[in-house]
Protein backbone atom coordinates (compact mmCIF):
# COMPACT_ATOMS: atom_id res chain seq x y z
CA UNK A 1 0.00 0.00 0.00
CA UNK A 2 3.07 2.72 1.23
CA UNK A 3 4.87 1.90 -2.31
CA UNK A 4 1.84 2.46 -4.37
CA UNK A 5 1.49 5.83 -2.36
CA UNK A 6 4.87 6.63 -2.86
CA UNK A 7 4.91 5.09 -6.43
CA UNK A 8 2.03 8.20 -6.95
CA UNK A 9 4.00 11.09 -5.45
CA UNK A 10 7.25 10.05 -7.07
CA UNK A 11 4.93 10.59 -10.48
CA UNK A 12 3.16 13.27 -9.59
CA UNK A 13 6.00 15.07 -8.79
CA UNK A 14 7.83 13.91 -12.29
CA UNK A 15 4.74 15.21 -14.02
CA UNK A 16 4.40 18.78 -12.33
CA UNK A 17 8.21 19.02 -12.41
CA UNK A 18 8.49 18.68 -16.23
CA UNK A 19 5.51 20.69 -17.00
CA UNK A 20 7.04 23.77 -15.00
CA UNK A 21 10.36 23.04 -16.43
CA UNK A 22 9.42 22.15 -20.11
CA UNK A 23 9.24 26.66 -20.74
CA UNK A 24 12.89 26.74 -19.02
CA UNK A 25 14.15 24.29 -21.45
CA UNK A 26 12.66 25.76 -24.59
CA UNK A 27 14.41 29.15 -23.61
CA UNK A 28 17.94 29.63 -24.97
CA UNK A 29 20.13 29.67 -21.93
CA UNK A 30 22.92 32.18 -22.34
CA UNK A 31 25.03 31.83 -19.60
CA UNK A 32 28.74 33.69 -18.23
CA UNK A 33 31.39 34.11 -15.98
CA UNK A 34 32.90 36.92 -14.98
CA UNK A 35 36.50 36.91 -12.80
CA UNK A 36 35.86 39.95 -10.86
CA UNK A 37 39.81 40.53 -9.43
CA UNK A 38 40.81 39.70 -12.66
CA UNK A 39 38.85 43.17 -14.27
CA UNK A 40 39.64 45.33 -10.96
CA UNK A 41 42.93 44.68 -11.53
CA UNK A 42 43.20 44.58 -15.19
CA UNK A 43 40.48 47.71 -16.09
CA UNK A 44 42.35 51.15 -16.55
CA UNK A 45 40.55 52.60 -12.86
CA UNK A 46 42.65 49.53 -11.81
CA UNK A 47 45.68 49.97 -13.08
CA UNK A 48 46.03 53.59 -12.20
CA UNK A 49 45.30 52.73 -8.13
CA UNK A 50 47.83 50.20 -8.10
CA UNK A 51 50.28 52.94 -9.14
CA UNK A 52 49.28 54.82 -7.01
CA UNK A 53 49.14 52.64 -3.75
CA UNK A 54 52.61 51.29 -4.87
CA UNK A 55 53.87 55.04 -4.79
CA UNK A 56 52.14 55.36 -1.13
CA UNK A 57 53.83 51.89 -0.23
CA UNK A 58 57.16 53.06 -1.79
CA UNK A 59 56.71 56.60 0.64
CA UNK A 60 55.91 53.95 3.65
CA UNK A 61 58.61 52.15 2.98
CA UNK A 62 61.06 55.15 2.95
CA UNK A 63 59.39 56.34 6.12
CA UNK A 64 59.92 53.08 8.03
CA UNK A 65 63.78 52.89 6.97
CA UNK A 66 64.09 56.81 8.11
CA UNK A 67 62.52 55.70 11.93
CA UNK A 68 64.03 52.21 11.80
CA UNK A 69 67.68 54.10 11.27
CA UNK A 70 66.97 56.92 14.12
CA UNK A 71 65.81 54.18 16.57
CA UNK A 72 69.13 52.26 15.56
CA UNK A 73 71.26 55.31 16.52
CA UNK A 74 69.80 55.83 19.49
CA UNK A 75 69.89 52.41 21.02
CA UNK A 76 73.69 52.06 19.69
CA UNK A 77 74.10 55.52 21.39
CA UNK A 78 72.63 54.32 24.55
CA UNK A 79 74.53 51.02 24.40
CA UNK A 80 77.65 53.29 23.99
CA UNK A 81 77.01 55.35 26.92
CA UNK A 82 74.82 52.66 29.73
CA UNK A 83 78.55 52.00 31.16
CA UNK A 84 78.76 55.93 31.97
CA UNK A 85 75.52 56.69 32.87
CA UNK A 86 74.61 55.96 36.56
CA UNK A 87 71.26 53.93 36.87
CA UNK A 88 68.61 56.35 37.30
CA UNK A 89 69.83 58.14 33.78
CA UNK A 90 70.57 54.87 32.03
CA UNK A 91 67.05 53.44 33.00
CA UNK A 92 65.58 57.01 31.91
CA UNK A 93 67.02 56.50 28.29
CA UNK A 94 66.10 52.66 27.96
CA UNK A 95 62.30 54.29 28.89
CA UNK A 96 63.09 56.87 26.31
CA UNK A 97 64.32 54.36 23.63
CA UNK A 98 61.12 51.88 24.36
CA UNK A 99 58.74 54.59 24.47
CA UNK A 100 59.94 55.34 20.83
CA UNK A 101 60.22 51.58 19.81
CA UNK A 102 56.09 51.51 20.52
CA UNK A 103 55.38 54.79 19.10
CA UNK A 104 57.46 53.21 16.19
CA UNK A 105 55.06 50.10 16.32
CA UNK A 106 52.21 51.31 16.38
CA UNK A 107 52.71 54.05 13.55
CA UNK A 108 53.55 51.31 11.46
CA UNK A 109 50.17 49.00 12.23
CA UNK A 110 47.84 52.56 11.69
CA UNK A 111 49.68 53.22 8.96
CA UNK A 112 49.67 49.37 7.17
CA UNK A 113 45.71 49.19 8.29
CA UNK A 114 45.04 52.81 6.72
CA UNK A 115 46.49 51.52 3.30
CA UNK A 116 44.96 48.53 3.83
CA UNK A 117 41.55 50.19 3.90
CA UNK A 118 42.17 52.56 0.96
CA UNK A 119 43.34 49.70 -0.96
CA UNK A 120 39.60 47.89 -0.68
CA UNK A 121 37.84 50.81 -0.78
CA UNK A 122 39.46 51.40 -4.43
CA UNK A 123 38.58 47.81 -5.01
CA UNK A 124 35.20 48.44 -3.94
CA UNK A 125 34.39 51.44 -5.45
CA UNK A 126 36.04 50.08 -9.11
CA UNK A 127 33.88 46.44 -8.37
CA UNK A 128 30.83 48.52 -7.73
CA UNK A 129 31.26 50.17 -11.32
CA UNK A 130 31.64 46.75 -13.07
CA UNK A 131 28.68 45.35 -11.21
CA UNK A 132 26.53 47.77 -13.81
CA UNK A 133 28.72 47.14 -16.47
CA UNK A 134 28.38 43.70 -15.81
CA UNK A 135 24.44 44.18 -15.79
CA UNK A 136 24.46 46.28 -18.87
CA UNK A 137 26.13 43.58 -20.73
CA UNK A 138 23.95 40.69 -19.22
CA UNK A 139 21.06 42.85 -20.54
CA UNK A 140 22.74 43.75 -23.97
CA UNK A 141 23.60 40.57 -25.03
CA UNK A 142 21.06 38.41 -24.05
CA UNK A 143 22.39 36.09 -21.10
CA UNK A 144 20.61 34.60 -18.64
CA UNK A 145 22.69 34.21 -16.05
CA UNK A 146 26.35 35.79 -15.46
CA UNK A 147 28.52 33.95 -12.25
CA UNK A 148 31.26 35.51 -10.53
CA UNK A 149 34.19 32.97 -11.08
CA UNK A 150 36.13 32.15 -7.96
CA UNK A 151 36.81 29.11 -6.43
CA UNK A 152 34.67 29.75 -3.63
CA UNK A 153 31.30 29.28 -5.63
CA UNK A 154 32.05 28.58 -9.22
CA UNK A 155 34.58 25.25 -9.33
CA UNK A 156 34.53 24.82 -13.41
CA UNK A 157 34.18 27.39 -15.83
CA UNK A 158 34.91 27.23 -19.54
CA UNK A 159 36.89 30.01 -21.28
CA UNK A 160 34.00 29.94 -23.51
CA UNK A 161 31.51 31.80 -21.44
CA UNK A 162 34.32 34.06 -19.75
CA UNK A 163 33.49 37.56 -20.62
CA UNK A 164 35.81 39.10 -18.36
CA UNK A 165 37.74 40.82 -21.24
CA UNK A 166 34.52 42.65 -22.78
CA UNK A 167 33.70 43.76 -19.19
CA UNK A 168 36.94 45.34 -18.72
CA UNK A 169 36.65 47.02 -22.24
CA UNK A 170 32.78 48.05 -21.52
CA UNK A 171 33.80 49.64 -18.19
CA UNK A 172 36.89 51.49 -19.67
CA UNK A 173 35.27 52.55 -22.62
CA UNK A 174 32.54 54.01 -20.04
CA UNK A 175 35.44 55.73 -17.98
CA UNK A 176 36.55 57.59 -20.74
């Protein structure tokens, strides 16, 4: 008695399924992928922020080696002089040189987080932009469905439906 009842749902269900899916698979399915780092960093907008973080990292850089070299002096300067210096002075300038050595520290984490943050906010903002383009092309050409490709969501995709490239040249073009 159960497996004729379940014999019935199993082709009910069959039935109902293929009647709402026979429209789907009389539609032309037009489908792509899109690798969204790929067009941040590849699109002109993303070209011209990595020059410019990599000038801000290349000022950083130059700014770390300036401290790095004054805190060097002064702790070979106070190694040089602890032997002369009674206690009370010599522990004054080891509380001097640590004090520094933090200051140092932490100058260098708000300063790595701060270009940390621009650097995704410039990826947002240019990601945001190609998230219309991305839309207008959908819409243009005709596809039904456009993926994100990376590895998180989208395991396989075929170079064939990669339209990564005519993003990037839509949302230059539209830059211009």
């Amino acid at each position: 008695m159960w497996k004729r009842r379940l014999a019935v749902v199993v082709g009910m269900s069959v039935l109902i399924g293929g009647f709402l899916i026979k429209p789907l698979w009389s539609a032309e399915f037009k489908i792509g992928s899109v690798d969204i780092q790929r067009a941040v960093n590849e699109s002109s907008a993303g070209k011209e922020a990595t020059k410019s973080l990599l000038k801000e990292a290349e000022k950083f850089r130059q700014q770390v080696a300036e401290k790095q070299k004054e805190l060097q002096q002064m702790k070979e300067s106070l190694e040089k002089q602890a032997p002369m210096l009674n206690p009370e002075a010599r522990a004054a300038k080891e509380k001097d040189y640590q004090s520094k050595l933090r200051d140092f520290q932490r100058w260098g984490e708000d300063t790595q987080n701060e270009f940390n943050q621009k650097r995704l906010q410039v990826e947002r903002n240019i990601a945001l932009g190609l998230q219309k383009v991305i839309q207008k092309v959908g819409a243009d050409e005709g596809f039904t469905l456009i993926l994100e490709k990376n590895e998180q969501f989208v395991l396989y995709a075929s170079k064939a439906i990669d339209i990564t490239d005519r993003v990037i040249k839509a949302y230059d073009s539209q830059k211009r």
